[in-house]
Protein backbone atom coordinates (compact mmCIF):
# COMPACT_ATOMS: atom_id res chain seq x y z
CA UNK A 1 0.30 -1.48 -22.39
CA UNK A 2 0.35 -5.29 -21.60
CA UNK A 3 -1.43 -6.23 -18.35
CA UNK A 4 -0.69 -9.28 -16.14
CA UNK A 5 -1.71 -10.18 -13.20
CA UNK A 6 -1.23 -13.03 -10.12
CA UNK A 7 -3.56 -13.99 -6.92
CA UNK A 8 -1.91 -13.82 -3.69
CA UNK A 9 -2.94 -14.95 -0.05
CA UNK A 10 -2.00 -11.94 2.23
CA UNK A 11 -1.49 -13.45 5.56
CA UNK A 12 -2.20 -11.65 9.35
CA UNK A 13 0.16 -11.93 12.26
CA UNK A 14 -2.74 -12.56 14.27
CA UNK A 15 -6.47 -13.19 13.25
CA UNK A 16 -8.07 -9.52 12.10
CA UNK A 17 -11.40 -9.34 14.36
CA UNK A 18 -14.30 -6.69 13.44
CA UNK A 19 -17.38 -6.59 14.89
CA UNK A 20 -18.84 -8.73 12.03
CA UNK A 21 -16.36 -11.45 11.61
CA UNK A 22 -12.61 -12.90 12.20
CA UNK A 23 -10.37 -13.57 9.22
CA UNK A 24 -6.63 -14.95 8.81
CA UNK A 25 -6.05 -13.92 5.38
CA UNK A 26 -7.18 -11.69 2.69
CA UNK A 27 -6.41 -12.48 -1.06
CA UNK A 28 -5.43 -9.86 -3.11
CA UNK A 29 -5.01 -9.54 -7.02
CA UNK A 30 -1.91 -7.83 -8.12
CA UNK A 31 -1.20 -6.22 -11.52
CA UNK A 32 1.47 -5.32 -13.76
CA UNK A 33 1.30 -3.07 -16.43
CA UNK A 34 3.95 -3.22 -18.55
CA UNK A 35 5.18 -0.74 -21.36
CA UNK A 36 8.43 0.02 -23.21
CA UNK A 37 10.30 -2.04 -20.47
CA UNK A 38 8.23 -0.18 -17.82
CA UNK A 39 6.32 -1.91 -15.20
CA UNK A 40 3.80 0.31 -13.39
CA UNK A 41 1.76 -2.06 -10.51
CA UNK A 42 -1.24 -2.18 -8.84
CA UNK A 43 -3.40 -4.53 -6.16
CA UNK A 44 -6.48 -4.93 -5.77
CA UNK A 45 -7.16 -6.33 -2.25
CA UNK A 46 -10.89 -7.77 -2.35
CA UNK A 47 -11.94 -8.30 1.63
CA UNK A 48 -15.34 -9.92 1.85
CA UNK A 49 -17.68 -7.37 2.59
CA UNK A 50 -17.01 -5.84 -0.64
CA UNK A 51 -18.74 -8.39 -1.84
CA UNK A 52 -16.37 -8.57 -4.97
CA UNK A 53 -14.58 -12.15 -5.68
CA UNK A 54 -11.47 -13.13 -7.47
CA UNK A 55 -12.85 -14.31 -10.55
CA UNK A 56 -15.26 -11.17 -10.93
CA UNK A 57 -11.93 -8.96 -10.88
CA UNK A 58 -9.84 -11.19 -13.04
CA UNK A 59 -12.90 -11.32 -15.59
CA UNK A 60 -12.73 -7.24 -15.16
CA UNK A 61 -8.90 -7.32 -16.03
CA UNK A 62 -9.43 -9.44 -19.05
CA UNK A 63 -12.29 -7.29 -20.22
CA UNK A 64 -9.52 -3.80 -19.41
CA UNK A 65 -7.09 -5.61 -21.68
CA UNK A 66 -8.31 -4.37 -24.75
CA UNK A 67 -8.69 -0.60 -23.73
CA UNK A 68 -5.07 -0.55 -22.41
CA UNK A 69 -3.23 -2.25 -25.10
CA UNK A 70 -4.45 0.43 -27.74
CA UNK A 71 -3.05 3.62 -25.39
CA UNK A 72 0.57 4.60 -26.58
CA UNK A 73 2.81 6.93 -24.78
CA UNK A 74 2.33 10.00 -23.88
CA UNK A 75 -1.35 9.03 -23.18
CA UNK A 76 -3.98 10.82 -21.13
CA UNK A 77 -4.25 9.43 -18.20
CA UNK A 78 -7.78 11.05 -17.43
CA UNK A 79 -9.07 9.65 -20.92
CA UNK A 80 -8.05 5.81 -19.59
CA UNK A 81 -9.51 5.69 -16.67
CA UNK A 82 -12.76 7.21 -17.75
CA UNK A 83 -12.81 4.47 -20.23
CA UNK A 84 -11.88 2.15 -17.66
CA UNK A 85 -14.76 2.94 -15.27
CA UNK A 86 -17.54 2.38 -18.13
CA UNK A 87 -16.46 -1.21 -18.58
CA UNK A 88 -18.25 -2.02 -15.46
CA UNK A 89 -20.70 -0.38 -12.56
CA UNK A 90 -19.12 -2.69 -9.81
CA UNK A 91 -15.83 -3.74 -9.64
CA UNK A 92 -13.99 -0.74 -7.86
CA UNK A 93 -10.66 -2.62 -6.46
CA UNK A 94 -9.94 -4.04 -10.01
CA UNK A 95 -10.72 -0.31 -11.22
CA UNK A 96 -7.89 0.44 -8.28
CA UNK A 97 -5.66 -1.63 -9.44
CA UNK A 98 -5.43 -0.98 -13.10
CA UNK A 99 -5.31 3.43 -11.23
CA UNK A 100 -2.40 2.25 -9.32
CA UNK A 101 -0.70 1.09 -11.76
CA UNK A 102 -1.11 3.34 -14.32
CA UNK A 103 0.13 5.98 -12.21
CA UNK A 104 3.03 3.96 -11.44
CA UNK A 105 3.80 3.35 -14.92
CA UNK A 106 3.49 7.00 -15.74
CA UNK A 107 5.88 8.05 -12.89
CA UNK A 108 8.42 5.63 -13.62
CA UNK A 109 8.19 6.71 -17.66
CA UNK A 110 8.89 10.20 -16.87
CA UNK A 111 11.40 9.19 -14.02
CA UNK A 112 9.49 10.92 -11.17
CA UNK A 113 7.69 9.94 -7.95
CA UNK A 114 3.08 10.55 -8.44
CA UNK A 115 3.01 13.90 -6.58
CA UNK A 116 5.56 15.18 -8.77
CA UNK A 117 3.98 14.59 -11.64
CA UNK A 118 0.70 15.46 -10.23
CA UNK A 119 2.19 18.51 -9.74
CA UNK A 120 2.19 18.99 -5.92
CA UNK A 121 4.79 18.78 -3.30
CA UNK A 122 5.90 15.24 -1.68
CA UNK A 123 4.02 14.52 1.40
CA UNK A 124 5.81 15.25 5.01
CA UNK A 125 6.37 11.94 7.28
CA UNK A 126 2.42 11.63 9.66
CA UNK A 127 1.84 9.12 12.56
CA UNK A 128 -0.35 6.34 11.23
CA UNK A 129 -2.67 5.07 13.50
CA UNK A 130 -2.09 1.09 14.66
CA UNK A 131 -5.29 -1.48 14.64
CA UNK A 132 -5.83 -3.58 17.44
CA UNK A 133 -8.60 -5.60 16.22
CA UNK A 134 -11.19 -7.52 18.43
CA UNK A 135 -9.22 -10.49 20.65
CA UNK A 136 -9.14 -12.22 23.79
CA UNK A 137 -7.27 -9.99 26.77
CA UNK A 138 -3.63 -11.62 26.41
CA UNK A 139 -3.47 -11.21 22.49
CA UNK A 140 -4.45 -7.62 22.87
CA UNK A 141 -2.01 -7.08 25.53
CA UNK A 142 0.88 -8.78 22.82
CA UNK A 143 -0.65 -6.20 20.11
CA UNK A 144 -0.24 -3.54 22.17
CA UNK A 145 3.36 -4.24 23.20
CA UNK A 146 4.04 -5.38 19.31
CA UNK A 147 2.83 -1.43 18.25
CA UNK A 148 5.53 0.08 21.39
CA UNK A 149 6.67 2.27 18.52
CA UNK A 150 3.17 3.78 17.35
CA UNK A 151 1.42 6.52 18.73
CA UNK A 152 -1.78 6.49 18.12
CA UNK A 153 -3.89 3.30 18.17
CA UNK A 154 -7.06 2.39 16.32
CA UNK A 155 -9.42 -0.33 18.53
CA UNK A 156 -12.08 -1.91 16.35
CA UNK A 157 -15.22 -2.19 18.51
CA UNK A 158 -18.62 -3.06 18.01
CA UNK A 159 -18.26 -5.95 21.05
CA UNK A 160 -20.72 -6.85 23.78
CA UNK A 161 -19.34 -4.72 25.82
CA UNK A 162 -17.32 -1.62 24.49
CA UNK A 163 -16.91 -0.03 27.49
CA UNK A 164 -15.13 -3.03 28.72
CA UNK A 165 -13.12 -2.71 25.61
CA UNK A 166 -11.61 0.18 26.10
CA UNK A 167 -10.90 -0.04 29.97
CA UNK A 168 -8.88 -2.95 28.75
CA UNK A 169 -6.94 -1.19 26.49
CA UNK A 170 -6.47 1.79 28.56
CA UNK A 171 -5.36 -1.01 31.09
CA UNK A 172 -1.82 -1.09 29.25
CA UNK A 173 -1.74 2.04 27.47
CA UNK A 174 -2.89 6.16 27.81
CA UNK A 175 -2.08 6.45 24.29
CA UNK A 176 -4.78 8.26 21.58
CA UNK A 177 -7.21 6.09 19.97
CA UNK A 178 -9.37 5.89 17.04
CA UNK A 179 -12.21 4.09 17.59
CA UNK A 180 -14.04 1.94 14.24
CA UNK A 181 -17.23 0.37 15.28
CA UNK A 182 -18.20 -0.81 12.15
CA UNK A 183 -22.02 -0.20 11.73
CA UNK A 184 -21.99 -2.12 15.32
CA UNK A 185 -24.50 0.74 17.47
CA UNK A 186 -27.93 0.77 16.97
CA UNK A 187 -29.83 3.57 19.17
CA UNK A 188 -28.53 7.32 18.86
CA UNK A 189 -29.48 8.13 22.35
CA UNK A 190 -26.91 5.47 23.52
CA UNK A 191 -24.51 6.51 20.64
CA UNK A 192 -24.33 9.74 21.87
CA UNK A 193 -23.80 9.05 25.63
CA UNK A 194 -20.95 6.50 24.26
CA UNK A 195 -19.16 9.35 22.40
CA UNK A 196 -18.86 11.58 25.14
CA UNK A 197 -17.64 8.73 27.52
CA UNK A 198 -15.08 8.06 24.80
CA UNK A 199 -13.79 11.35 24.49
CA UNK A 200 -13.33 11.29 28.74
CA UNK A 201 -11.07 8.21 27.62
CA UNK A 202 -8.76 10.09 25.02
CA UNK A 203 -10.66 8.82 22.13
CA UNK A 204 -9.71 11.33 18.69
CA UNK A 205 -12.43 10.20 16.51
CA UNK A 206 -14.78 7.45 15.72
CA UNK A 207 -15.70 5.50 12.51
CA UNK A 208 -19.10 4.46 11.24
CA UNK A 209 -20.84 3.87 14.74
CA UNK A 210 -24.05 3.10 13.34
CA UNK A 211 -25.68 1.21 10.39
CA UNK A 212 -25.78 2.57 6.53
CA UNK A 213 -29.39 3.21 6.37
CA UNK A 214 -29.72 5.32 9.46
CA UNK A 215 -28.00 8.62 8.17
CA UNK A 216 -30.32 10.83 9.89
CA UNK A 217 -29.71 9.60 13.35
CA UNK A 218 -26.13 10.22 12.19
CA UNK A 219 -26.43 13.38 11.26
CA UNK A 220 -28.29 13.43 14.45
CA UNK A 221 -25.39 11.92 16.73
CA UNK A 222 -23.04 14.59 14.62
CA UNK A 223 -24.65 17.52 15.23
CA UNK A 224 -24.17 16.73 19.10
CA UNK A 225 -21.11 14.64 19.24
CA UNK A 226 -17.97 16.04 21.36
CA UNK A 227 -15.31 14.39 18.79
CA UNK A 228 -15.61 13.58 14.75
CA UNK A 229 -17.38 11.23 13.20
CA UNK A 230 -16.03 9.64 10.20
CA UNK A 231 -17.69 7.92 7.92
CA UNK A 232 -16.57 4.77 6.55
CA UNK A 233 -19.13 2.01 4.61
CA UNK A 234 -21.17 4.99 3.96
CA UNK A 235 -19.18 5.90 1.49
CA UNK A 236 -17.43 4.83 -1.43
CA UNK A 237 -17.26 6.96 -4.37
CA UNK A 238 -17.17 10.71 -5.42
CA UNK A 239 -21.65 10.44 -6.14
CA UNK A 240 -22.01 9.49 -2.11
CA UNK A 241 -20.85 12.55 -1.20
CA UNK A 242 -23.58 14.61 -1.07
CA UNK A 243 -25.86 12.49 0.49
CA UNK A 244 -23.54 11.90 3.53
CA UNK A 245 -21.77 15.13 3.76
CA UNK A 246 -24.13 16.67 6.48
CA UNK A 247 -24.51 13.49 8.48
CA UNK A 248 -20.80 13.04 9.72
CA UNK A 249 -18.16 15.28 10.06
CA UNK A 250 -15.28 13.68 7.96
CA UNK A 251 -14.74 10.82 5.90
CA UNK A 252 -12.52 7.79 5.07
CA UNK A 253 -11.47 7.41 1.52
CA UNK A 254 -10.27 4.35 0.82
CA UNK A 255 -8.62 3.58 -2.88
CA UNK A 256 -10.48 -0.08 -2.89
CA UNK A 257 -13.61 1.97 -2.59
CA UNK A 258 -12.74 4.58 -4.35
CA UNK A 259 -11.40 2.86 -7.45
CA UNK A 260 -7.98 4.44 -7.31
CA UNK A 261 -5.88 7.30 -6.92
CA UNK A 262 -7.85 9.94 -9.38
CA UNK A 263 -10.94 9.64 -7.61
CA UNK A 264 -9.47 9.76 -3.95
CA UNK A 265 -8.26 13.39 -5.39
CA UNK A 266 -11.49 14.26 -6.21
CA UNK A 267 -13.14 13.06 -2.98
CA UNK A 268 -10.48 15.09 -1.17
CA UNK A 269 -11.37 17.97 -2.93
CA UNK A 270 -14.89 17.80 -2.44
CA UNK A 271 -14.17 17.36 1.51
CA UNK A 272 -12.10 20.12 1.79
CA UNK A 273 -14.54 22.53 0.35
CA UNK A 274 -17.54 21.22 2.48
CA UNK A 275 -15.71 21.06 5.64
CA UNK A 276 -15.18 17.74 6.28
CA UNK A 277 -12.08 15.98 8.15
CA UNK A 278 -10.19 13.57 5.41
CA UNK A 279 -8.80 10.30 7.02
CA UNK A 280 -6.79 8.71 4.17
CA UNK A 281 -7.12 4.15 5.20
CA UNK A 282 -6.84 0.64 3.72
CA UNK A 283 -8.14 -2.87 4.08
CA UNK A 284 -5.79 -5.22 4.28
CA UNK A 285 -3.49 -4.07 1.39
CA UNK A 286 0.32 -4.92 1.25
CA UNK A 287 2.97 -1.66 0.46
CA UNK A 288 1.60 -1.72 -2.97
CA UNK A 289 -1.60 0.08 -2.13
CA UNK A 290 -1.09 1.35 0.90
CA UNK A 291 2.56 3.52 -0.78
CA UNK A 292 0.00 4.34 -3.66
CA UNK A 293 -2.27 6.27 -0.96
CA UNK A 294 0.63 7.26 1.14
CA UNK A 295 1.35 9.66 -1.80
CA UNK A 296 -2.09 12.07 -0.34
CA UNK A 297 -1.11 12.23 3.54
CA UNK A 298 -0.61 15.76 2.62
CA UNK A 299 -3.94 16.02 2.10
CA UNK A 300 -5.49 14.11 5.26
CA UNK A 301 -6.10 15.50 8.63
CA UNK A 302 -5.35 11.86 9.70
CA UNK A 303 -4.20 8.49 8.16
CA UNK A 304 -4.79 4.88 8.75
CA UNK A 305 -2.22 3.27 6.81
CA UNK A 306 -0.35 0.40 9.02
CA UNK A 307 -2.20 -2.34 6.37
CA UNK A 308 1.14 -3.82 5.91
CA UNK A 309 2.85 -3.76 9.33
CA UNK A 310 0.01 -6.45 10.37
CA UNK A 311 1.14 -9.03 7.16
CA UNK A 312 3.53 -11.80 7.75
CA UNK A 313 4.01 -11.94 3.97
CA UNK A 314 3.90 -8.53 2.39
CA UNK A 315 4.97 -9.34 -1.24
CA UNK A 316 6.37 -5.32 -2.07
CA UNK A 317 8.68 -3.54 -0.52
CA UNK A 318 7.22 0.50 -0.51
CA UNK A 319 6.94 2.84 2.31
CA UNK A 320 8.78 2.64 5.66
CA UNK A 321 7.69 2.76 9.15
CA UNK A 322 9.92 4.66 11.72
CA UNK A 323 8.69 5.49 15.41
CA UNK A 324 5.09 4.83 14.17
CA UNK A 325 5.50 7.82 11.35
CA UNK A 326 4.87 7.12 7.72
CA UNK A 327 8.01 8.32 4.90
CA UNK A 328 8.12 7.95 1.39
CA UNK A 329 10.73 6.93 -0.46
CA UNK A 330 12.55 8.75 -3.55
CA UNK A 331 11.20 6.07 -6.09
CA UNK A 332 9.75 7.16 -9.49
CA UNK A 333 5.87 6.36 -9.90
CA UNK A 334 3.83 5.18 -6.17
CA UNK A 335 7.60 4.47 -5.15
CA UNK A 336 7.47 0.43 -5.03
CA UNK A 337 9.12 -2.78 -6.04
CA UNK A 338 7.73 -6.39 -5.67
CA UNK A 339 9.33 -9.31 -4.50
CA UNK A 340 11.79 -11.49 -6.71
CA UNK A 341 9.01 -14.31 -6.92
CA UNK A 342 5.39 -12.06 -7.21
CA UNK A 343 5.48 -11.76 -10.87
């Protein structure tokens, strides 16, 4: 397998505000691995509290080189990526990206979309929640009216003033609402009260209210809280599993965190046998890796996947979007093409 890959700028329609900061653009690296004629791709979309930069994951890819140019088909997919993940202890988007795209190359070798030859059955269209991120009152109005098709809305909060958040929001719309705070609540006591106001409000579930390092007044808040609690920076990989798993009630796996599609498996295994709600997101990926997760909704009690409705310059062409509802296509491998110009 030869592996390639190109930088790319993905741009917002409107500045992306979290509680933390306010960005225009996230760069991505995408890859193509290319084998027989083949061409299996991958992204890995490196937003800046990852803390991972582009010249760390292009340094990874050049160090993966060697591994992948030795595998010849059929080869064991398992066996790669193992060797893949021992290259490096950081690095999990590149790791992502080279998982993408080998199950996109493997797909599209044996001519069939990734749950078919994963061996399960192709994933019913779900309603993908739309983010509304932090703004002044007239560009959330114009966000709201621009997601008119979506039903369920995701606010990111962690403002002065959340309560005032949301009684703007519900000021143009009634509909459901996730609610991602970001680590941005401090004191459980006022957590708590905040949860149960929320739920009065038609709130489904909230992300990561409160900081990384205070897990037991998580599992605190969890053990009284009126609607789930997902957790979000709190975990990454398969090992943080155990120590979150009786501090929240669900989690978000995300395949940048998660360093690709055989590990978001796993995770999803290990949720559903300790009880915990799966919420399959993204960053800021294009339709690359956002069609690569798309391929688990069966799996998820709820998805945010709308990464690539909020780009002005989405560089693949993947899953579609109709009446706010997610569908996969009938391509071989995660089911996407790029643009004429990407590679």
């Amino acid at each position: 397998m030869i592996l390639t890959y190109k930088t790319y700028v993905l741009e917002y329609k409107h500045p992306f505000g979290v509680s933390s900061n306010t960005r225009s653009s996230t760069t991505s690296v995408f890859i193509k691995l290319e084998y027989e004629g083949k061409m299996g791709y991958g992204e890995a979309c490196l937003p800046a509290y990852l803390g991972e930069t582009v010249e760390g994951t292009i340094a990874f890819f050049e160090k993966a080189k060697p591994v992948l140019i030795k595998h010849k088909f059929p080869f064991s997919a398992t066996q790669i990526v193992e060797e893949i993940d021992k290259l490096s202890n950081a690095n999990n988007p590149a790791k992502a990206a080279i998982n993408i795209a080998l199950h996109d190359l493997l797909g599209k070798l044996a001519g069939k979309p990734f749950y078919e030859v994963m061996g399960f059955s192709r994933s019913e269209p779900m309603a993908t929640s739309y983010t509304i991120g932090i703004d002044h009152e007239n560009v959330i109005e114009q966000k709201i009216n621009e997601a008119a098709e979506f039903s369920i809305l995701k606010i990111k909060a962690g403002t002065k003033d959340d309560k005032a958040l949301i009684n703007l929001i519900r000021k143009y719309t009634d509909k459901p609402l996730y609610v991602d705070v970001n680590q941005g609540w401090k004191n459980k006591e006022e957590v708590l009260d905040m949860l149960f106001w929320l739920k009065e409000k038609n709130v489904i579930l909230i992300e990561q209210p409160m900081s990384t390092n205070m897990l037991n007044e998580m599992a605190w808040v969890t053990e009284r809280s009126p609607i789930p609690t997902i957790a979000d920076e709190s975990v990454k990989r398969l090992k943080d599993l155990d120590q979150i798993k009786n501090c929240f009630s669900g989690i978000n796996i995300k395949l940048m965190k998660s360093s690709g599609l055989t590990e978001a498996l796993e995770m999803i295994n290990y949720a559903k046998k300790n009880n915990l709600k799966i919420l399959l997101g993204c960053m800021a990926e294009s339709s690359c890796a956002t069609s690569a997760m798309a391929q688990l909704m069966k799996f998820a009690d709820y998805i945010d996947l709308d990464a690539p409705q909020l780009l002005k310059n989405d560089p693949f062409k993947g899953i579609e979007y109709k009446n706010g509802n997610v569908y996969l296509n009938d391509l071989a491998g995660i089911g996407v093409e790029p643009i004429d110009t990407l590679f």
